[in-house]
N, C-alpha and C. Protein backbone atom coordinates (compact mmCIF):
# COMPACT_ATOMS: atom_id res chain seq x y z
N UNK A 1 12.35 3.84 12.87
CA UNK A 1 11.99 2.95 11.78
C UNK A 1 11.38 3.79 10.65
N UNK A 2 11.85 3.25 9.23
CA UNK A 2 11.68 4.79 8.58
C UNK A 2 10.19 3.48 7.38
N UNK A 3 9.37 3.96 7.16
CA UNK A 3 8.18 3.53 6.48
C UNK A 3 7.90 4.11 5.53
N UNK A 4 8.25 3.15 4.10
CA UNK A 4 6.88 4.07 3.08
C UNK A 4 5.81 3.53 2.90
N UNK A 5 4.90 4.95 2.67
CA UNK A 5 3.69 4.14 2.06
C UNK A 5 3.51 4.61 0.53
N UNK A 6 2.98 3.48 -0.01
CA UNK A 6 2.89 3.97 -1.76
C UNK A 6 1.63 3.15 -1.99
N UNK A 7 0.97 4.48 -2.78
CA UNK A 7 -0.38 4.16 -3.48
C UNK A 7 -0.29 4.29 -5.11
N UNK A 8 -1.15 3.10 -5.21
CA UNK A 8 -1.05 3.02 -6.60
C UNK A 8 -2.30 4.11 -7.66
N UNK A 9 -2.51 3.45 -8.40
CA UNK A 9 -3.79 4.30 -9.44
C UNK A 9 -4.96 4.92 -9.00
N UNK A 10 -5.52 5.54 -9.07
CA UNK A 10 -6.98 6.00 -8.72
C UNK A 10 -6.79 6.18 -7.33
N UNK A 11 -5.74 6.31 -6.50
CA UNK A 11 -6.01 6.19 -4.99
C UNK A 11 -6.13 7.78 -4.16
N UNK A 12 -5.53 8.48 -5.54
CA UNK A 12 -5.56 9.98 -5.19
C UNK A 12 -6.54 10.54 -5.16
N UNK A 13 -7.69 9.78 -5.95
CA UNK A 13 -9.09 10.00 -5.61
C UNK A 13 -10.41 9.93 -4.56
N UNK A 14 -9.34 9.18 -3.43
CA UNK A 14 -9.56 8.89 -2.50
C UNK A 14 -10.87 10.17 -1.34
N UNK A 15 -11.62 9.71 -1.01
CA UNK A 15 -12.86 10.89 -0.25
C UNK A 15 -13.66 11.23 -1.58
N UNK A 16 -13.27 11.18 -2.94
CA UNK A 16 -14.09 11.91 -4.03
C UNK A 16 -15.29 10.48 -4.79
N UNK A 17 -14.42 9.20 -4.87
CA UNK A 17 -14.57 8.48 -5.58
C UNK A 17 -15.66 6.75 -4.85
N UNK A 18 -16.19 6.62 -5.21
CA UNK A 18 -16.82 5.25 -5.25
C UNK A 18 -17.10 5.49 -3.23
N UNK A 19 -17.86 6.10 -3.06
CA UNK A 19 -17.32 6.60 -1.28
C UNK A 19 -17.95 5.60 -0.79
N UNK A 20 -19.07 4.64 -1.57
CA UNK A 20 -19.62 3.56 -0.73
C UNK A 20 -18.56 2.00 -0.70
N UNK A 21 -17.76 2.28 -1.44
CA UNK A 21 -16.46 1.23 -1.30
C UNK A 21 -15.64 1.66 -0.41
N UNK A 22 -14.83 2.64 -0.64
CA UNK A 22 -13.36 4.07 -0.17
C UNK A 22 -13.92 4.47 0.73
N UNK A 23 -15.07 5.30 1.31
CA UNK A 23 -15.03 5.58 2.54
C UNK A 23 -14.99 7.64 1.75
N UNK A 24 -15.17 8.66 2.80
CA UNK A 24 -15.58 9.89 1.95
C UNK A 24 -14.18 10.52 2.69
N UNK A 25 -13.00 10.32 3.42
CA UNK A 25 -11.66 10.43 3.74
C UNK A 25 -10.75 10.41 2.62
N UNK A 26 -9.84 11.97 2.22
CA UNK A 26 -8.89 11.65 1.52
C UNK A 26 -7.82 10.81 1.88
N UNK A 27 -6.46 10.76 1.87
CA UNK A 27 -5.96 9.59 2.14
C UNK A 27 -4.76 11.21 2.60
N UNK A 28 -4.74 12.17 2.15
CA UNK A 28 -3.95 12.91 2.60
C UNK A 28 -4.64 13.38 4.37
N UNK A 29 -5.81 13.70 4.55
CA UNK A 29 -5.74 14.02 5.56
C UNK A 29 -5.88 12.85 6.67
N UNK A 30 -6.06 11.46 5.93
CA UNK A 30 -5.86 10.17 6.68
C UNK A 30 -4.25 9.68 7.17
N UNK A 31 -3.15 9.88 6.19
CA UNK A 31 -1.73 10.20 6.14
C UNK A 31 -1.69 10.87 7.78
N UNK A 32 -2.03 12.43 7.60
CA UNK A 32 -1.84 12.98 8.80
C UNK A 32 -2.64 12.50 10.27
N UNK A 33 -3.32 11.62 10.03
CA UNK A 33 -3.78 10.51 11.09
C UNK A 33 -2.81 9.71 11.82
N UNK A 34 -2.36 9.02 10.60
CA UNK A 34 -1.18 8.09 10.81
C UNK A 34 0.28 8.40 11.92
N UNK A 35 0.29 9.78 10.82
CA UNK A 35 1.83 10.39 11.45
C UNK A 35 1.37 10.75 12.54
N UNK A 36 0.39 11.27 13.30
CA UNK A 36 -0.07 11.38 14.84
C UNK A 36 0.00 10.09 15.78
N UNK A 37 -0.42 9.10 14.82
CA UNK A 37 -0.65 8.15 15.64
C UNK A 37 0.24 7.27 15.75
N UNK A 38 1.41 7.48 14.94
CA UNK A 38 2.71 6.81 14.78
C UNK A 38 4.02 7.41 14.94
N UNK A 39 4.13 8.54 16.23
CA UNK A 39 5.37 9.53 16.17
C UNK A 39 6.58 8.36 16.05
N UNK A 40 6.47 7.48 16.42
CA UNK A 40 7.82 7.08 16.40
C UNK A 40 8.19 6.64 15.15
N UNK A 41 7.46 6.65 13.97
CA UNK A 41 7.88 5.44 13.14
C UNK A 41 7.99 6.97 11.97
N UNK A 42 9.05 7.04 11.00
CA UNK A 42 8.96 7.90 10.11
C UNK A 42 8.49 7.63 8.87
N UNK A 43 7.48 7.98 8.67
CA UNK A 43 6.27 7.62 7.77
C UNK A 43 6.76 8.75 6.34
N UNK A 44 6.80 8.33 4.89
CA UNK A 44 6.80 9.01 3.85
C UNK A 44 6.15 8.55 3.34
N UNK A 45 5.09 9.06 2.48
CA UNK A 45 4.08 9.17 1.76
C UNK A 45 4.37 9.32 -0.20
N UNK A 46 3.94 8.47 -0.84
CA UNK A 46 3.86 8.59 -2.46
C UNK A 46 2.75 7.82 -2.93
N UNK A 47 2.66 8.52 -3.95
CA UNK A 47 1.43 7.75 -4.70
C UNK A 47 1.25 8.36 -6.40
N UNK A 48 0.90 7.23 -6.94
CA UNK A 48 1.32 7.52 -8.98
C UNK A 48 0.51 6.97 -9.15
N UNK A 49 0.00 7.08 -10.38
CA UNK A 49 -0.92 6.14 -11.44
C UNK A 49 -0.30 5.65 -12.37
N UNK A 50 1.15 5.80 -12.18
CA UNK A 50 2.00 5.16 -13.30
C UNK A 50 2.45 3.80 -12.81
N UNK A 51 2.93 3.26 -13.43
CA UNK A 51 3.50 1.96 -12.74
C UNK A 51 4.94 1.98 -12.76
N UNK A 52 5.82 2.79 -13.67
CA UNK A 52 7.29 2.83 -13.79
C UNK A 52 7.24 3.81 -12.50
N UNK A 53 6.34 4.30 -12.21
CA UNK A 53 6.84 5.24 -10.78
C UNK A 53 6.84 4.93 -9.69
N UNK A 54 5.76 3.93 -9.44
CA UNK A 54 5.83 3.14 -8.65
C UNK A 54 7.17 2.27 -8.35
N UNK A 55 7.31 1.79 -9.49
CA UNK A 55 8.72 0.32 -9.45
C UNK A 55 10.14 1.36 -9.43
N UNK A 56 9.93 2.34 -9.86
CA UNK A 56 10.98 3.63 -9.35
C UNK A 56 11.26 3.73 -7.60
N UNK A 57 10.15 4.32 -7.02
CA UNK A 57 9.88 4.28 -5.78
C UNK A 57 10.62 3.36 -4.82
N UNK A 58 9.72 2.17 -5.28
CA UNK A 58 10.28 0.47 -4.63
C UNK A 58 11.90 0.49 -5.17
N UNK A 59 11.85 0.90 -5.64
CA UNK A 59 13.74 0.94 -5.73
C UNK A 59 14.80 1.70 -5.27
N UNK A 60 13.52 2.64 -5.04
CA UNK A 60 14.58 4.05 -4.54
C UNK A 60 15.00 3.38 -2.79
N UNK A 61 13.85 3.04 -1.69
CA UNK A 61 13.44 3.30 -0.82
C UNK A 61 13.79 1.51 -0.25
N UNK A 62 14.29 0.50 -1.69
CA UNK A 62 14.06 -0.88 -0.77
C UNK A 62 15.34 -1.37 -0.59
N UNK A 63 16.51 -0.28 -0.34
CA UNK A 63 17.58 -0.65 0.37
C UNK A 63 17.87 -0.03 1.44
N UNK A 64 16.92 1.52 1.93
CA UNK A 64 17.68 2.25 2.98
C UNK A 64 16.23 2.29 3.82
N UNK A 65 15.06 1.89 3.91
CA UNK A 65 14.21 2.27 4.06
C UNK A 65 13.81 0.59 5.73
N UNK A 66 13.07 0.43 6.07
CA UNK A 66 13.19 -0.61 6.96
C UNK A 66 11.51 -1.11 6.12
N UNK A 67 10.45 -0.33 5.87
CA UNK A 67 9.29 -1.64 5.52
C UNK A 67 8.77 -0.66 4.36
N UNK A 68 7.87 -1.08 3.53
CA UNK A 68 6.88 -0.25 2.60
C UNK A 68 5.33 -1.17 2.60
N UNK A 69 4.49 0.08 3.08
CA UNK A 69 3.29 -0.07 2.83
C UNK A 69 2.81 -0.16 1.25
N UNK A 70 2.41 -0.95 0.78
CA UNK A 70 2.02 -0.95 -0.60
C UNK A 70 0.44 -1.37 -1.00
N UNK A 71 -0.25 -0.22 -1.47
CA UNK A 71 -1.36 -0.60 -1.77
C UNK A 71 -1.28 -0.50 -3.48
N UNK A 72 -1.35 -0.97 -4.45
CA UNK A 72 -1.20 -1.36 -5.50
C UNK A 72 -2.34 -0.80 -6.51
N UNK A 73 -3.26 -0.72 -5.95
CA UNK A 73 -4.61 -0.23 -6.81
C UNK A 73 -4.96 -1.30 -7.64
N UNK A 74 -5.13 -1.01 -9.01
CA UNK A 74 -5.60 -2.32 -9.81
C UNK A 74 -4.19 -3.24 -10.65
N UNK A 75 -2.96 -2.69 -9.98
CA UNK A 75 -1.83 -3.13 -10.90
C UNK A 75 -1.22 -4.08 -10.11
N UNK A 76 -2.40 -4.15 -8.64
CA UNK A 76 -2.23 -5.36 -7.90
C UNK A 76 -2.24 -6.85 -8.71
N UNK A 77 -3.38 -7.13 -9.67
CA UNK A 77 -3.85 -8.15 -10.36
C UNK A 77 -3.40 -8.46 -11.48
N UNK A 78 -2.28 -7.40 -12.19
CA UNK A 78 -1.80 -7.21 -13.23
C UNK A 78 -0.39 -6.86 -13.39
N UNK A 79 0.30 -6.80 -12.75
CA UNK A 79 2.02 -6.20 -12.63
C UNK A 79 3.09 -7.25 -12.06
N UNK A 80 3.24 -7.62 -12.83
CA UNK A 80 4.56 -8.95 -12.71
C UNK A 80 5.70 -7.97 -12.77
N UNK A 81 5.62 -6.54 -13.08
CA UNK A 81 7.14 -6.06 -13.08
C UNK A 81 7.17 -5.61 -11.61
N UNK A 82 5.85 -5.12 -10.86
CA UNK A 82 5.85 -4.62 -9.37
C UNK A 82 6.12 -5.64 -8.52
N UNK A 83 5.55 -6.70 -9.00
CA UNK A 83 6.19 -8.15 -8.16
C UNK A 83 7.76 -8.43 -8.56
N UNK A 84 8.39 -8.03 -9.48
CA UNK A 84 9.37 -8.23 -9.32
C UNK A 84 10.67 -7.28 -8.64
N UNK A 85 9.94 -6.15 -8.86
CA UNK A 85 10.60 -4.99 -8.08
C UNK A 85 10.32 -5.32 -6.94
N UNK A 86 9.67 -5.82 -6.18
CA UNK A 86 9.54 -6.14 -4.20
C UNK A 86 10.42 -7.27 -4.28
N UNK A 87 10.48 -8.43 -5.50
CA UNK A 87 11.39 -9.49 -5.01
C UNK A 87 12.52 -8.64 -5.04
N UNK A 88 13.48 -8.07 -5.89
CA UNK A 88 14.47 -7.33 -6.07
C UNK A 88 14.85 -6.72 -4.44
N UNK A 89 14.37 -6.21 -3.87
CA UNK A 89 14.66 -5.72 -2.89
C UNK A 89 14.51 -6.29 -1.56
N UNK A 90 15.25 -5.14 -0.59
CA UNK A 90 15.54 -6.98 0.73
C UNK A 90 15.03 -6.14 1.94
N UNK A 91 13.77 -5.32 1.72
CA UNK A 91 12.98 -4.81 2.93
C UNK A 91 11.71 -5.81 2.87
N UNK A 92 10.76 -5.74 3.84
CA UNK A 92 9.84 -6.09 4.00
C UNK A 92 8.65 -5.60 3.00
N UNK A 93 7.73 -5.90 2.73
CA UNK A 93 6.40 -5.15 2.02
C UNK A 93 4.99 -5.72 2.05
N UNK A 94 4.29 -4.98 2.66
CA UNK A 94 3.25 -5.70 3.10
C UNK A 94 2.04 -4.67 2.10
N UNK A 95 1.22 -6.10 1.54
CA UNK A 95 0.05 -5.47 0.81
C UNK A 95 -1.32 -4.96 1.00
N UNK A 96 -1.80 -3.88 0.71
CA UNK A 96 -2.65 -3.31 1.49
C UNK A 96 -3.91 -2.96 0.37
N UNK A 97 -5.26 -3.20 1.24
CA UNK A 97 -5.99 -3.16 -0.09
C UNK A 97 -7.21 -2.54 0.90
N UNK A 98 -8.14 -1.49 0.85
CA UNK A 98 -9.07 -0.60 1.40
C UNK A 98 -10.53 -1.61 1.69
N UNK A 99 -10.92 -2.17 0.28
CA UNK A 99 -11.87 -2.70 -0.10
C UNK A 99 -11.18 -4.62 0.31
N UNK A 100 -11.95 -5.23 0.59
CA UNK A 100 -12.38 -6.85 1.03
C UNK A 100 -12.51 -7.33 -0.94
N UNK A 101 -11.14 -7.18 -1.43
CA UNK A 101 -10.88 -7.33 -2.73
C UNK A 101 -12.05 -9.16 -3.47
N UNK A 102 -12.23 -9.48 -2.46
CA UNK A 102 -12.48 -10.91 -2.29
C UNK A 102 -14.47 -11.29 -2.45
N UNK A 103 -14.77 -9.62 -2.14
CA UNK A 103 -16.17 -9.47 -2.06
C UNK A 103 -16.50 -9.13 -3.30
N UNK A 104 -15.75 -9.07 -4.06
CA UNK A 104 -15.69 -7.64 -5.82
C UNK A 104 -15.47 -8.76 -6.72
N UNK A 105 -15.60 -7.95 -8.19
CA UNK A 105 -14.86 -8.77 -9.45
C UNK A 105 -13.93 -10.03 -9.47
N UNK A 106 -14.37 -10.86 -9.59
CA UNK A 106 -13.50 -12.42 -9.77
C UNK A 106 -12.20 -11.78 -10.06
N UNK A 107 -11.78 -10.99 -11.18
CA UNK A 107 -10.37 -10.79 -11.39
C UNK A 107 -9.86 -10.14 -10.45
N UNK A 108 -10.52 -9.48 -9.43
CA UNK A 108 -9.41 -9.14 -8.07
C UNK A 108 -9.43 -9.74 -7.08
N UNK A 109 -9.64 -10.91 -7.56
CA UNK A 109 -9.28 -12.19 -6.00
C UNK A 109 -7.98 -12.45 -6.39
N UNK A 110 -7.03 -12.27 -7.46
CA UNK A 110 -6.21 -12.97 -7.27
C UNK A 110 -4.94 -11.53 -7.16
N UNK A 111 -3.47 -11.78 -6.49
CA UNK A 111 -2.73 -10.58 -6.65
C UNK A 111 -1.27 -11.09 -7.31
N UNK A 112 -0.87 -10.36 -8.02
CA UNK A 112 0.52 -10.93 -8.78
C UNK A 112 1.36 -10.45 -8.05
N UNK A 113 1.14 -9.65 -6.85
CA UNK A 113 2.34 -8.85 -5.91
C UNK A 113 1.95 -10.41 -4.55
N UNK A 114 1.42 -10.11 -4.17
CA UNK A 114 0.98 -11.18 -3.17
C UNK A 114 2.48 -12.49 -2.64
N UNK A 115 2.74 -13.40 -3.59
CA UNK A 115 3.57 -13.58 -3.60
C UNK A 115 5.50 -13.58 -2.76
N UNK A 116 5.16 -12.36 -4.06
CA UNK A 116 6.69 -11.42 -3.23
C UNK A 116 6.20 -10.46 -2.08
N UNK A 117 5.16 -10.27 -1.73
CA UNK A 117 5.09 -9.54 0.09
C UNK A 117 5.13 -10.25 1.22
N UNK A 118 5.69 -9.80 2.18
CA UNK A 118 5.16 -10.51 3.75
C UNK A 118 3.83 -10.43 3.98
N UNK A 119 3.07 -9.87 3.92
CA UNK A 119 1.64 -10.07 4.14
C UNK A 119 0.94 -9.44 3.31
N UNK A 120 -0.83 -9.52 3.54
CA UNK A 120 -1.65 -8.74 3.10
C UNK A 120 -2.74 -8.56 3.64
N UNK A 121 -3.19 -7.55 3.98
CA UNK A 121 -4.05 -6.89 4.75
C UNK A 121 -5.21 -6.53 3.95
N UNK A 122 -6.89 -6.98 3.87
CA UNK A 122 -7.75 -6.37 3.01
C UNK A 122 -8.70 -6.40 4.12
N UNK A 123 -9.62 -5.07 3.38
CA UNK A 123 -11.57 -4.95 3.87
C UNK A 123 -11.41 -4.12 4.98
N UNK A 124 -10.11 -3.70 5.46
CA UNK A 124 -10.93 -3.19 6.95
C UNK A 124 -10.24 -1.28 6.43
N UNK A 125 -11.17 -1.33 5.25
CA UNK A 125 -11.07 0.68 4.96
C UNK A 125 -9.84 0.86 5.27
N UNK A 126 -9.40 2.35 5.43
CA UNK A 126 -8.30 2.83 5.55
C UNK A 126 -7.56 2.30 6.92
N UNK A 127 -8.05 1.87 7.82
CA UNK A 127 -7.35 0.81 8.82
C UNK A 127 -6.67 -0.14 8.47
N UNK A 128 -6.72 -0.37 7.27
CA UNK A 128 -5.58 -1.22 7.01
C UNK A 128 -4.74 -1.05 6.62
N UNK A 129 -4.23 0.60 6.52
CA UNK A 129 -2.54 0.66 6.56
C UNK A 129 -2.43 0.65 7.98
N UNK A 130 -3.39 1.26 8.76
CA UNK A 130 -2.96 1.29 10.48
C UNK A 130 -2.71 -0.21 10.99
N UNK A 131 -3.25 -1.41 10.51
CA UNK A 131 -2.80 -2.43 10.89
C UNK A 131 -1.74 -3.17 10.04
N UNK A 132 -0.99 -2.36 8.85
CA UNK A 132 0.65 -2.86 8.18
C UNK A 132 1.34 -2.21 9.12
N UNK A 133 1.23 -0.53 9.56
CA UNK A 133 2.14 -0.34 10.48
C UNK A 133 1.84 -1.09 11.36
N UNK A 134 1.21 -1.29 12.25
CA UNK A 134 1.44 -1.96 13.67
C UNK A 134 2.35 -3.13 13.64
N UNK A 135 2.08 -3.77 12.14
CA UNK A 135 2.49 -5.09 11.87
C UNK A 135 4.16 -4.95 11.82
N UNK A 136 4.75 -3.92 11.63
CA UNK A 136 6.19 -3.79 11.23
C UNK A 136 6.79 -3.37 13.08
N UNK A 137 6.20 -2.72 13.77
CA UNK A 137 6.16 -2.53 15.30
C UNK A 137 6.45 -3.63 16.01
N UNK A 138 5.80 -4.65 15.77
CA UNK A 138 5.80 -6.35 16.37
C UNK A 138 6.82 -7.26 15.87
N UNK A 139 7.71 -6.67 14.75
CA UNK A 139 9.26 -7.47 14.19
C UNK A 139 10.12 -7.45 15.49
C-alpha cells in the first residue's frame, strides 16, 4: 500500500517552532519513526509552504497512489482550491492536524478541506499521522 504524506506551511518548522503546541520532534526524524513502524506500507514524504505545490502533489500521487496523509497547515481554513484538488481525485485522504485545532483561534475550528476527506484526525501531536495510517490498514 503505497502512502503519502504531505505537509503544508510552517510544518518544516516542526521541533524549532511554538514547541509548547508542536511538540520539540522534527517531523523528519518523526517520518523515520513511521517508516519503522510501518514496513509494510510505502510511506513518501512532501511538504511546501506553497499551495500550488501542494495541489501539484495531490495530483501527481491521487491516481496511482492508494491514500494521502494530509496535514494542511493554515490553508486548512482557507483553500477551496486544496478542497477541490482531493475532490478531483479518487484516492482516499484523511486530514491531519498536530494541535486539538478546536482548543485555538475561532477561525481554525472550521476546515474547507474537511469536506472532501474521509476523515480527520486532531490533538493527539504527531500521533496523529500514526493513527491516519493505521486508519488506511483497517480498509
Amino acid at each position: 500500500m503505497k502512502i503519502q504524506i504531505i505537509n503544508g506551511p510552517n510544518l518544516n518548522l516542526l521541533g524549532t517552532r511554538e514547541k509548547s503546541i508542536y511538540g520539540d520532534l522534527s517531523f523528519e526524524k518523526y517520518y523515520a519513526q513511521l517508516q519503522a513502524a510501518f514496513p509494510n506500507l510505502q510511506l513518501s514524504y512532501f511538504q511546501s509552504n506553497i499551495e500550488g505545490e501542494i495541489i501539484n502533489k495531490i495530483h501527481e500521487v491521487g491516481f496511482s497512489f492508494d491514500g494521502i496523509v494530509l496535514n494542511a497547515g493554515a490553508y486548512t481554513h482557507t483553500s477551496i482550491a486544496i478542497a477541490d484538488a482531493i475532490s478531483a481525485i479518487n484516492i482516499p485522504v484523511i486530514e491531519v492536524h498536530i494541535s486539538n485545532v478546536y482548543k485555538r483561534e475561532a477561525f481554525r475550528h472550521h476546515s474547507m478541506i474537511a469536506p472532501s476527506c474521509k476523515g480527520v484526525i486532531a490533538g493527539f501531536g504527531l500521533i496523529s499521522y500514526r493513527l491516519a495510517l493505521e486508519s488506511f490498514l483497517q480498509q
